[in-house]
C-alpha atoms as a PDB file:
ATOM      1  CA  UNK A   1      -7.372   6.111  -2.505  1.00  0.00           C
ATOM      2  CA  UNK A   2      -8.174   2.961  -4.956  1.00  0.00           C
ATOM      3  CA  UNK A   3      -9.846   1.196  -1.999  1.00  0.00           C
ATOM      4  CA  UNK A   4     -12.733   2.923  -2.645  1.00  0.00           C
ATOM      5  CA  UNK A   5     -13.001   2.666  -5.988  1.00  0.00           C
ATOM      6  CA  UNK A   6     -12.295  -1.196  -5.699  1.00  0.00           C
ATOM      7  CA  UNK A   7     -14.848  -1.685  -3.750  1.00  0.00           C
ATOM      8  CA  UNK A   8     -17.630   0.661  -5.798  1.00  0.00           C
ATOM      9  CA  UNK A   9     -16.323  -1.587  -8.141  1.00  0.00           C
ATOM     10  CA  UNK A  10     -16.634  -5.031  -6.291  1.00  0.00           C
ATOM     11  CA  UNK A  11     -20.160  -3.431  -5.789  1.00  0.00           C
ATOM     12  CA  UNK A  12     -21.632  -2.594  -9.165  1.00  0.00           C
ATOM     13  CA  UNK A  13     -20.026  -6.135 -10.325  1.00  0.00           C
ATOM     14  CA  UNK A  14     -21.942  -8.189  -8.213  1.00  0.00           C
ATOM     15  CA  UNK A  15     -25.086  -5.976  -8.716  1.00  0.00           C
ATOM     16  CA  UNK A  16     -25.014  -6.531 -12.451  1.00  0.00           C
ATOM     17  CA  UNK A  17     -23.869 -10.352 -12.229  1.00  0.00           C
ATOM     18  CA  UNK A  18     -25.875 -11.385  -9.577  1.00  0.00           C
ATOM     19  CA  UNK A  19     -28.937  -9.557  -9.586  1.00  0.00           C
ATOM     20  CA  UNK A  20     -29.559  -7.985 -13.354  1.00  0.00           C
ATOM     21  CA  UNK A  21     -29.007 -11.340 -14.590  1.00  0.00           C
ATOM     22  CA  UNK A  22     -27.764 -12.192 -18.974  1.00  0.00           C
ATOM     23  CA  UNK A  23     -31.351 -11.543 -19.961  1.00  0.00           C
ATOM     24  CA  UNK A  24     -32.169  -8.263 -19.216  1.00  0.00           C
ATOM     25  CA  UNK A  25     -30.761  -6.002 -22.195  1.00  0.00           C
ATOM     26  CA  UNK A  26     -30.465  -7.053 -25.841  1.00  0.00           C
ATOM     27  CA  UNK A  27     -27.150  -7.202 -26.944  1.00  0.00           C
ATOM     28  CA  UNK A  28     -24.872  -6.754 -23.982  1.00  0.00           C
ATOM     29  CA  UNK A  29     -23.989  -9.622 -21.890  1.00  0.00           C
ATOM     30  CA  UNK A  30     -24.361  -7.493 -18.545  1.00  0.00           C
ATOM     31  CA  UNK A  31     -22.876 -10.851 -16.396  1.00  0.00           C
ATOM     32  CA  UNK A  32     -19.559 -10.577 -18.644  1.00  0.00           C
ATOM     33  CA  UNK A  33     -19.635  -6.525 -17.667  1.00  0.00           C
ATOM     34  CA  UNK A  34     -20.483  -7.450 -14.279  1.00  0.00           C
ATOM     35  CA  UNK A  35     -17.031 -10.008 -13.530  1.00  0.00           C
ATOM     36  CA  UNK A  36     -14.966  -7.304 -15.215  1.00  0.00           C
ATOM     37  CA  UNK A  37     -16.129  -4.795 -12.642  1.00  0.00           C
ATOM     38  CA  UNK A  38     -15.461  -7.028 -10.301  1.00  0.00           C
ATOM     39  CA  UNK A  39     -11.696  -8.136 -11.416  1.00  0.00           C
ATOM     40  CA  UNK A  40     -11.118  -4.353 -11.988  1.00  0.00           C
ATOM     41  CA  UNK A  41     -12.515  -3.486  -7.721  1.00  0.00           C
ATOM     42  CA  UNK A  42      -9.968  -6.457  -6.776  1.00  0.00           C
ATOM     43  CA  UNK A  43      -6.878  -5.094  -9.002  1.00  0.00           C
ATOM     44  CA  UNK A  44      -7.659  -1.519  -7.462  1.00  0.00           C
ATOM     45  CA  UNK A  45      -7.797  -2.643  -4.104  1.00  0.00           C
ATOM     46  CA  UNK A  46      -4.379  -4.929  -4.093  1.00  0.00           C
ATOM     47  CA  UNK A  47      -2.777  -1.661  -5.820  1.00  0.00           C
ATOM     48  CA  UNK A  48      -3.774   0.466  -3.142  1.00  0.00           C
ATOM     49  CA  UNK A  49      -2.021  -2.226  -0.700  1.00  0.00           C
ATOM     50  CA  UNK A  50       0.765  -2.432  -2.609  1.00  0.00           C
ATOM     51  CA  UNK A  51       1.411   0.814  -3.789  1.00  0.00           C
ATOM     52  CA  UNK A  52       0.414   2.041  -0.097  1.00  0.00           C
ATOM     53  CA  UNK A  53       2.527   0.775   1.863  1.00  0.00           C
ATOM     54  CA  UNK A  54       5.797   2.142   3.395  1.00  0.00           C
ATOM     55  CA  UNK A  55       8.555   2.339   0.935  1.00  0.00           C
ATOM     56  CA  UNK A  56      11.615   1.298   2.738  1.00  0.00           C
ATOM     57  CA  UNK A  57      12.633   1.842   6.784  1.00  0.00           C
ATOM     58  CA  UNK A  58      12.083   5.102   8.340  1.00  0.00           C
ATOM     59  CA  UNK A  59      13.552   7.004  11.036  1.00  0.00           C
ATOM     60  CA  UNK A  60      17.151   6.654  11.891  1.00  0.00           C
ATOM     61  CA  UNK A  61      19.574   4.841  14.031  1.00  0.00           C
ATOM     62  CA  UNK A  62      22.097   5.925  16.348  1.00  0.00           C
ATOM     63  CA  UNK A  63      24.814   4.680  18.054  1.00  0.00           C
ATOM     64  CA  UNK A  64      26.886   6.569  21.445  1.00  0.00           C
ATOM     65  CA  UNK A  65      29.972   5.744  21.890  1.00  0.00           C
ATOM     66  CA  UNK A  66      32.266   6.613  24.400  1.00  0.00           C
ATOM     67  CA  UNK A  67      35.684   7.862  23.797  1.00  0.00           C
ATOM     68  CA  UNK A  68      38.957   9.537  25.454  1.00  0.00           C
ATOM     69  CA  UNK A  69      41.323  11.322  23.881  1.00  0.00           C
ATOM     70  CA  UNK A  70      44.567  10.030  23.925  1.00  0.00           C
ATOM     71  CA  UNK A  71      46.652  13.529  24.209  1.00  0.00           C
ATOM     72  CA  UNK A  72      44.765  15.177  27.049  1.00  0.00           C
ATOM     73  CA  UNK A  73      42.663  12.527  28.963  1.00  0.00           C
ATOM     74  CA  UNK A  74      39.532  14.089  28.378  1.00  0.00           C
ATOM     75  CA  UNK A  75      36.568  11.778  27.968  1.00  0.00           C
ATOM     76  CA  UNK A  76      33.683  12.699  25.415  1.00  0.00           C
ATOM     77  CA  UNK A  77      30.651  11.147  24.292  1.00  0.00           C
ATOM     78  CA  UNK A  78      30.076  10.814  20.135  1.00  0.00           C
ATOM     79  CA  UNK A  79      27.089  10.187  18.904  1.00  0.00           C
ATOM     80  CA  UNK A  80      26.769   8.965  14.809  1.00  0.00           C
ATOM     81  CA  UNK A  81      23.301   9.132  13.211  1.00  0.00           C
ATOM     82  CA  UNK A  82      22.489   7.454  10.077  1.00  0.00           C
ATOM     83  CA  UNK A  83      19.533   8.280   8.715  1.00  0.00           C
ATOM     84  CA  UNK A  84      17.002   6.846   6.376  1.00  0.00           C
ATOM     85  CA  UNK A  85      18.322   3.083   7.694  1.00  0.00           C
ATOM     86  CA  UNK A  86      17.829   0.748  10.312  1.00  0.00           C
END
C-alpha cells in the first residue's frame, strides 16, 4: 500500500528539486520541499517492506509416528500437529 505513495513521493521530489529549481517562487525554498518529498517516498517505501512482510512461520508441522500397544499388540499410526511453528 505505501509503495505507491513512496514512489508518488520519490516522484514529485525530484520534479521540484531537479527541475523547478530554488528560484522559481518567492519565499519557499521548493529544493528543501523537494528532498523532503523525497526522504518521506523512501521512509514509505521501506515501511511497506517492513511492515509487509510475513510475521512469523506459517503453516504447521507434523510428525507420524508409529506405535504398538503394549496390552493387545495392535499397531497404530499417531500423527501430532503443531501449528503456527516450524
Amino acid at each position: 500500500m505505501y509503495i505507491g505513495l513512496g514512489i508518488a513521493l520519490l516522484v514529485i521530489g525530484a520534479i521540484l528539486t531537479f527541475a523547478i529549481g530554488p528560484d522559481r517562487v518567492e519565499g519557499v525554498d521548493l529544493e528543501m520541499i523537494g528532498y523532503i518529498f523525497m526522504a518521506g517516498g523512501v521512509l514509505a517505501i521501506l515501511l511497506s517492506l517492513v511492515l509487509g512482510r510475513p510475521r512469523g512461520p506459517r503453516g504447521y508441522t507434523s510428525r507420524r509416528v508409529s506405535r504398538t500397544d503394549p496390552r493387545t499388540g495392535e499397531a497404530y499410526d499417531e500423527v501430532q500437529v503443531d501449528p503456527d511453528r516450524r
